[in-house]
Protein backbone atom coordinates (compact mmCIF):
# COMPACT_ATOMS: atom_id res chain seq x y z
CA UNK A 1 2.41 -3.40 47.49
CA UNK A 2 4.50 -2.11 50.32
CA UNK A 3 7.62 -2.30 47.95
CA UNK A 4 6.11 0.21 45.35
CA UNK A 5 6.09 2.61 48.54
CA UNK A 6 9.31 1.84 49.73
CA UNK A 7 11.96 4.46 48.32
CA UNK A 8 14.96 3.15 46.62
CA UNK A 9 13.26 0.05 45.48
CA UNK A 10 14.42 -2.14 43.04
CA UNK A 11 11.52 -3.56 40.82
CA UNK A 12 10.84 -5.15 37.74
CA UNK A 13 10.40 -3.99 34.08
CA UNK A 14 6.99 -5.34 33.45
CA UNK A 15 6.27 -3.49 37.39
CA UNK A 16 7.51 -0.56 35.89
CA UNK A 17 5.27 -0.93 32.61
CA UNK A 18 2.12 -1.72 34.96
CA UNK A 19 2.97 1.38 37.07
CA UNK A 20 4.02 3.62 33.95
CA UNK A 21 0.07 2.62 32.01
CA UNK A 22 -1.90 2.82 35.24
CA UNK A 23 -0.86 6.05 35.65
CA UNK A 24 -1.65 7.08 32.17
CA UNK A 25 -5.52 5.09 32.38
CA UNK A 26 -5.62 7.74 35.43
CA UNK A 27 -4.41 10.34 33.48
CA UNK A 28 -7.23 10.13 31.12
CA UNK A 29 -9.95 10.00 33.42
CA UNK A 30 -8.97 12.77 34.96
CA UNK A 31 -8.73 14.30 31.37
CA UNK A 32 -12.39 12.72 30.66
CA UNK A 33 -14.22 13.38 33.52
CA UNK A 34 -12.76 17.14 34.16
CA UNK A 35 -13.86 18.27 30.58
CA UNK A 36 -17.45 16.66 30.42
CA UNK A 37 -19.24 19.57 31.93
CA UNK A 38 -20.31 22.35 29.84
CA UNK A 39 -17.96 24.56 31.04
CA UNK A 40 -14.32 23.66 31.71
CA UNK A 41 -10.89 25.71 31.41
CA UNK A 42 -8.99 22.58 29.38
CA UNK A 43 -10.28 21.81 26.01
CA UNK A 44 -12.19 18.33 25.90
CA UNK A 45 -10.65 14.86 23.57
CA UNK A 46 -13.04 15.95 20.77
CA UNK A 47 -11.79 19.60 20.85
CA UNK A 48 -8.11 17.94 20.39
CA UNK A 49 -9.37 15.42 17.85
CA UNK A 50 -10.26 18.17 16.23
CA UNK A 51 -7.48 19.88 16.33
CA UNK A 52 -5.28 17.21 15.24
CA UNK A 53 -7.74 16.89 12.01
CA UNK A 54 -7.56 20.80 11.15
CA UNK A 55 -3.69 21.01 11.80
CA UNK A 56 -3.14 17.96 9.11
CA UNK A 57 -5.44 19.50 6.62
CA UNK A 58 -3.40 22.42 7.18
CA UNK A 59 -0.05 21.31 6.39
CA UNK A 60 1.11 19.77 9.39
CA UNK A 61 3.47 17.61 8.34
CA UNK A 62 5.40 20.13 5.99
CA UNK A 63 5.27 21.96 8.97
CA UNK A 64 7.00 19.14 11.15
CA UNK A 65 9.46 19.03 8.83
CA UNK A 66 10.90 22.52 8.52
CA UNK A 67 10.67 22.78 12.55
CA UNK A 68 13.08 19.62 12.53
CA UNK A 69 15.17 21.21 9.65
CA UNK A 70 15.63 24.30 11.46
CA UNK A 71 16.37 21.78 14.80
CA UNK A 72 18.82 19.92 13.09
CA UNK A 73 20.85 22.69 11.45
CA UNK A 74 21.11 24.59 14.39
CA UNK A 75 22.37 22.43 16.67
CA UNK A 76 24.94 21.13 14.33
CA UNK A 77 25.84 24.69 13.78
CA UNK A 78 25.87 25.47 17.32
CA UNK A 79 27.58 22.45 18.19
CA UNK A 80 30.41 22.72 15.86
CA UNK A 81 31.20 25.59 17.14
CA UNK A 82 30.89 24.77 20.84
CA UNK A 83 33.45 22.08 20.58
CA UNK A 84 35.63 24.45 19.14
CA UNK A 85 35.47 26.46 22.42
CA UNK A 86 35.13 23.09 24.60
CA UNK A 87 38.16 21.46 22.86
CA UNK A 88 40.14 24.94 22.88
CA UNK A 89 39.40 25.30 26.60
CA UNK A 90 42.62 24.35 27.76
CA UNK A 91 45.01 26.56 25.86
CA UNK A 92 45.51 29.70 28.29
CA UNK A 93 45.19 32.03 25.76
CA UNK A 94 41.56 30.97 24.15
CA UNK A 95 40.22 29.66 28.01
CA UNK A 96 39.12 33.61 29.05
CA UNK A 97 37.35 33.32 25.53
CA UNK A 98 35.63 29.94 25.89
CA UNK A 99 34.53 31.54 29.50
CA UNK A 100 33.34 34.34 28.52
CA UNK A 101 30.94 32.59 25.90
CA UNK A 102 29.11 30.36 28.58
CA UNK A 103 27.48 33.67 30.91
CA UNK A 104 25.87 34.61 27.80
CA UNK A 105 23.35 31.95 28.74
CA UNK A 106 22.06 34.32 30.95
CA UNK A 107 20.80 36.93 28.07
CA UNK A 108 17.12 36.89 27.09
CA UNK A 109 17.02 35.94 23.14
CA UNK A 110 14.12 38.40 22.69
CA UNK A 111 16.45 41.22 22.99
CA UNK A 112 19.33 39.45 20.98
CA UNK A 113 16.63 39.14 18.16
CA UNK A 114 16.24 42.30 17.49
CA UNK A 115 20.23 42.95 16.75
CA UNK A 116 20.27 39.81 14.85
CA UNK A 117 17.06 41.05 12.12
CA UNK A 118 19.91 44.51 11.92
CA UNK A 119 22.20 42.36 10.06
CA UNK A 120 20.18 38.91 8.57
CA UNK A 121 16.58 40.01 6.79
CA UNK A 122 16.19 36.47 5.60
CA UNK A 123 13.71 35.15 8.10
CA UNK A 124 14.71 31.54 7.96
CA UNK A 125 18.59 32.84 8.64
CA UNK A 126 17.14 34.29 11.20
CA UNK A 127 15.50 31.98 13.20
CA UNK A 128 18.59 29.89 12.21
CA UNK A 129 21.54 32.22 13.80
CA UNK A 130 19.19 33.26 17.25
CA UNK A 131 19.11 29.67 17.86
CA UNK A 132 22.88 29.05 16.89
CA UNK A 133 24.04 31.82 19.08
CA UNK A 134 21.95 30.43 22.58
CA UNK A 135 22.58 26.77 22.07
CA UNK A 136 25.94 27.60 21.71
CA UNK A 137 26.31 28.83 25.41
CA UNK A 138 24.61 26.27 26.94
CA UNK A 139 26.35 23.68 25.20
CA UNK A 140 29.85 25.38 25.74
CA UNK A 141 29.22 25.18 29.75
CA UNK A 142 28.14 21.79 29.38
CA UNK A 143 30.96 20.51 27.15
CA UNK A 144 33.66 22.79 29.06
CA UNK A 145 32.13 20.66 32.13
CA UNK A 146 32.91 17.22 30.47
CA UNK A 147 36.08 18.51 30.20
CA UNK A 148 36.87 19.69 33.47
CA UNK A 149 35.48 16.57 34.85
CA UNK A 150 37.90 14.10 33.31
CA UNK A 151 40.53 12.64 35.89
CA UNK A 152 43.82 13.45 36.16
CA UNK A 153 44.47 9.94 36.44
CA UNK A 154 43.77 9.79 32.65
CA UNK A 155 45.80 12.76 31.75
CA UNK A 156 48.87 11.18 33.41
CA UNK A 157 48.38 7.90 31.71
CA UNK A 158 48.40 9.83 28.30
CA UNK A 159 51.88 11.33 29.16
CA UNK A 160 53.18 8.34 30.53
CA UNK A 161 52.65 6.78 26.79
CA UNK A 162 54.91 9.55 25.52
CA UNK A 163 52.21 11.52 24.36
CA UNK A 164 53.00 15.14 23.77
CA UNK A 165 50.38 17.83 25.05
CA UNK A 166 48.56 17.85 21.63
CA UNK A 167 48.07 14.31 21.67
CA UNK A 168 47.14 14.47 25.41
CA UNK A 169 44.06 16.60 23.86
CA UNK A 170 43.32 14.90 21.32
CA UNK A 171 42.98 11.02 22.48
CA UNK A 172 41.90 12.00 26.37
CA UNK A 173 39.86 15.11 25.69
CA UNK A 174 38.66 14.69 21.91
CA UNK A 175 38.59 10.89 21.30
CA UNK A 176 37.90 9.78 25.00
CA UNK A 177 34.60 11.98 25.69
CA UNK A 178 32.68 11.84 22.07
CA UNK A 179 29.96 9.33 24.20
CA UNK A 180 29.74 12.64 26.73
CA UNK A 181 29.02 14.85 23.53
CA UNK A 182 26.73 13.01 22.19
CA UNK A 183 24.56 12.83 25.69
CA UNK A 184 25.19 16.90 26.14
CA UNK A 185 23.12 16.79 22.83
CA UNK A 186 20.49 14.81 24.10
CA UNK A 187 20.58 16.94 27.44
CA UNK A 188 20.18 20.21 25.75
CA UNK A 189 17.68 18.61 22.98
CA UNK A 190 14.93 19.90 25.06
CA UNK A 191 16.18 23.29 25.39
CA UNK A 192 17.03 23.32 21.69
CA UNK A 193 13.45 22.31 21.17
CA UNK A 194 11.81 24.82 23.49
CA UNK A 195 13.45 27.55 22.25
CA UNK A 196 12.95 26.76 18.54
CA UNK A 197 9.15 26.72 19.12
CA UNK A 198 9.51 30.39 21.15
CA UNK A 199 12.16 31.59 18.00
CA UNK A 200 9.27 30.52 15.29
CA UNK A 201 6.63 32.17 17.26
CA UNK A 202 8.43 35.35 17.10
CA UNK A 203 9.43 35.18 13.78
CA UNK A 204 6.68 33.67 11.71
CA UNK A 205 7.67 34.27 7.97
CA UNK A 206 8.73 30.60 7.51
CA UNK A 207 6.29 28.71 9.30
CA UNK A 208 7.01 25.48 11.60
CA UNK A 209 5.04 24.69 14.79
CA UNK A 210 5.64 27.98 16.42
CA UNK A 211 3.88 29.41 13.47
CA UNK A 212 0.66 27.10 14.30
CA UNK A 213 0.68 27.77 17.73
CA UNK A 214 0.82 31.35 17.45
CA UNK A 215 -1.97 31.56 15.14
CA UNK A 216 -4.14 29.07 17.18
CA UNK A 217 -3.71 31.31 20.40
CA UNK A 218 -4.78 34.47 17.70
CA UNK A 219 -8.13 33.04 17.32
CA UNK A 220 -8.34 31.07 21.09
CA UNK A 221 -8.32 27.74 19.34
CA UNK A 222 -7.37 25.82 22.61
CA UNK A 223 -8.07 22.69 21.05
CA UNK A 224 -5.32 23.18 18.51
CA UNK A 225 -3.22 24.23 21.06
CA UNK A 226 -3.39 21.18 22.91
CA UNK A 227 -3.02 19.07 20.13
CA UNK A 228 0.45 21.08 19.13
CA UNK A 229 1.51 20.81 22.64
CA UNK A 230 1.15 16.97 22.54
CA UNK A 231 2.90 16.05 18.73
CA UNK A 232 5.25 18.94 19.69
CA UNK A 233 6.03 16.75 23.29
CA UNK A 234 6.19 13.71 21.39
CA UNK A 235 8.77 14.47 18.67
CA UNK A 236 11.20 15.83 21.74
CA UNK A 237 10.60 12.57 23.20
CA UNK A 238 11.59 10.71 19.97
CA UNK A 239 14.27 12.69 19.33
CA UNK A 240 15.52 12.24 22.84
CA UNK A 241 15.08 8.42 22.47
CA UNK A 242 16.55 8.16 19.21
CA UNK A 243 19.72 10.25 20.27
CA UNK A 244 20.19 8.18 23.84
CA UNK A 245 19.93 4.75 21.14
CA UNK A 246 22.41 6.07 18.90
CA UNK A 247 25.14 7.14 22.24
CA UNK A 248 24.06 3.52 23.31
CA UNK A 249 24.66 1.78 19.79
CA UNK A 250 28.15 3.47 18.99
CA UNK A 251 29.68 3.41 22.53
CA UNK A 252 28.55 0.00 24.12
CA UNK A 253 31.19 0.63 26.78
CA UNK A 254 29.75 3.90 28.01
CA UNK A 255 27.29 2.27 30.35
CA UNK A 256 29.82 -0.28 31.59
């Protein structure tokens, strides 16, 4: 017992499994036995039950679906072009550019959103290009970061194969870090996620789970809230698992 206590402990799997469900038994209690009086600020199991039964009979999975479409395409969009800045970063003449692209991560995307509906009316475009042009800063700085991070030891190796400065680039920068692109995915997954919720909210014309949410807080359905807030925590947890498999699948050697 002392051991689970103990910081830097090393224990067990099947400790970690016992540890992992107790705390979710406790969990549910808590959830349980805080919602059984008549009057309670979090919405009780049958409230989310109910909520999960409403939502399906409402289209939730079609839903699902074009809140992963609109995932998928803009982070491929967004990365695409973030590697182009990442992978440009050392040339002196595109660096200020690639630079310059990362403090726009500091920008609200409520304000952006409003210059973006000037020139795209299509609300699905939309949604697409306000989440294209946000991910794209965050994964700049994180890719730019992978970048700057790579020994010089492996630079020098490169050149000492007779590799000229283009090849240096493309085998140490481009071919040697596509494990540490695929994890800056999975890293800024959540954000992606998060902000694709907010960006459907805002602009509702082509539904997805920020569609349902909004119009469950319209009419104070907090059981339907909490039932989006779980299925909408457990596809980000998928998608975080399934990304992390894929990294571990294709580059075996990256956890060496």
């Amino acid at each position: 017992m002392i051991k689970l206590i103990t910081p830097f402990q090393t224990i067990s799997k099947s400790k970690k499994t016992i540890i992992l469900s107790v705390w979710i038994v406790l969990l549910l209690i808590l959830w349980f036995v805080g919602t059984s009086g008549e009057k309670h600020l979090f919405p009780n199991p049958q409230q989310v039950f109910k909520g999960f039964s409403e939502l399906y009979n409402e289209g939730l999975v079609v839903h699902i679906f074009n809140s992963l479409k609109l995932c998928f395409l803009s982070i491929f969009l967004a990365t695409t072009i973030a590697l182009l800045f990442a992978y440009s970063w050392p040339i002196p003449l595109i660096k200020p550019v690639a630079e310059f692209v990362t403090k726009f991560r500091f920008l609200p995307f409520t304000g952006l959103s409003f210059y973006v509906a000037m020139v795209i009316h299509d609300a699905r475009n939309m949604q697409i290009w306000i989440m294209v042009i946000f991910l794209t800063t965050f994964l700049t700085t994180s890719l730019i970061s992978v970048v700057k991070d790579i020994p010089q030891e492996e630079f020098d190796h490169a050149k000492t194969l007779k590799c000229n400065r283009f090849e240096v680039l493309w085998q140490v920068i481009v071919l040697g870090r596509l494990d540490y692109v695929i994890d800056v995915i999975r890293q800024n997954l959540a954000i992606t996620w998060m902000m694709l919720v907010t960006v459907e909210s805002i602009v509702v014309a082509s539904g997805g789970l920020g569609f349902l949410i909004k119009n469950s807080d319209k009419f104070m359905n907090h059981g339907r809230i909490i039932a989006l807030q779980i299925i909408i925590l457990l596809i980000g947890l998928s998608l975080d698992w399934f990304i992390n498999f894929l990294r571990r699948a294709l580059f075996r050697y990256s956890k060496i």
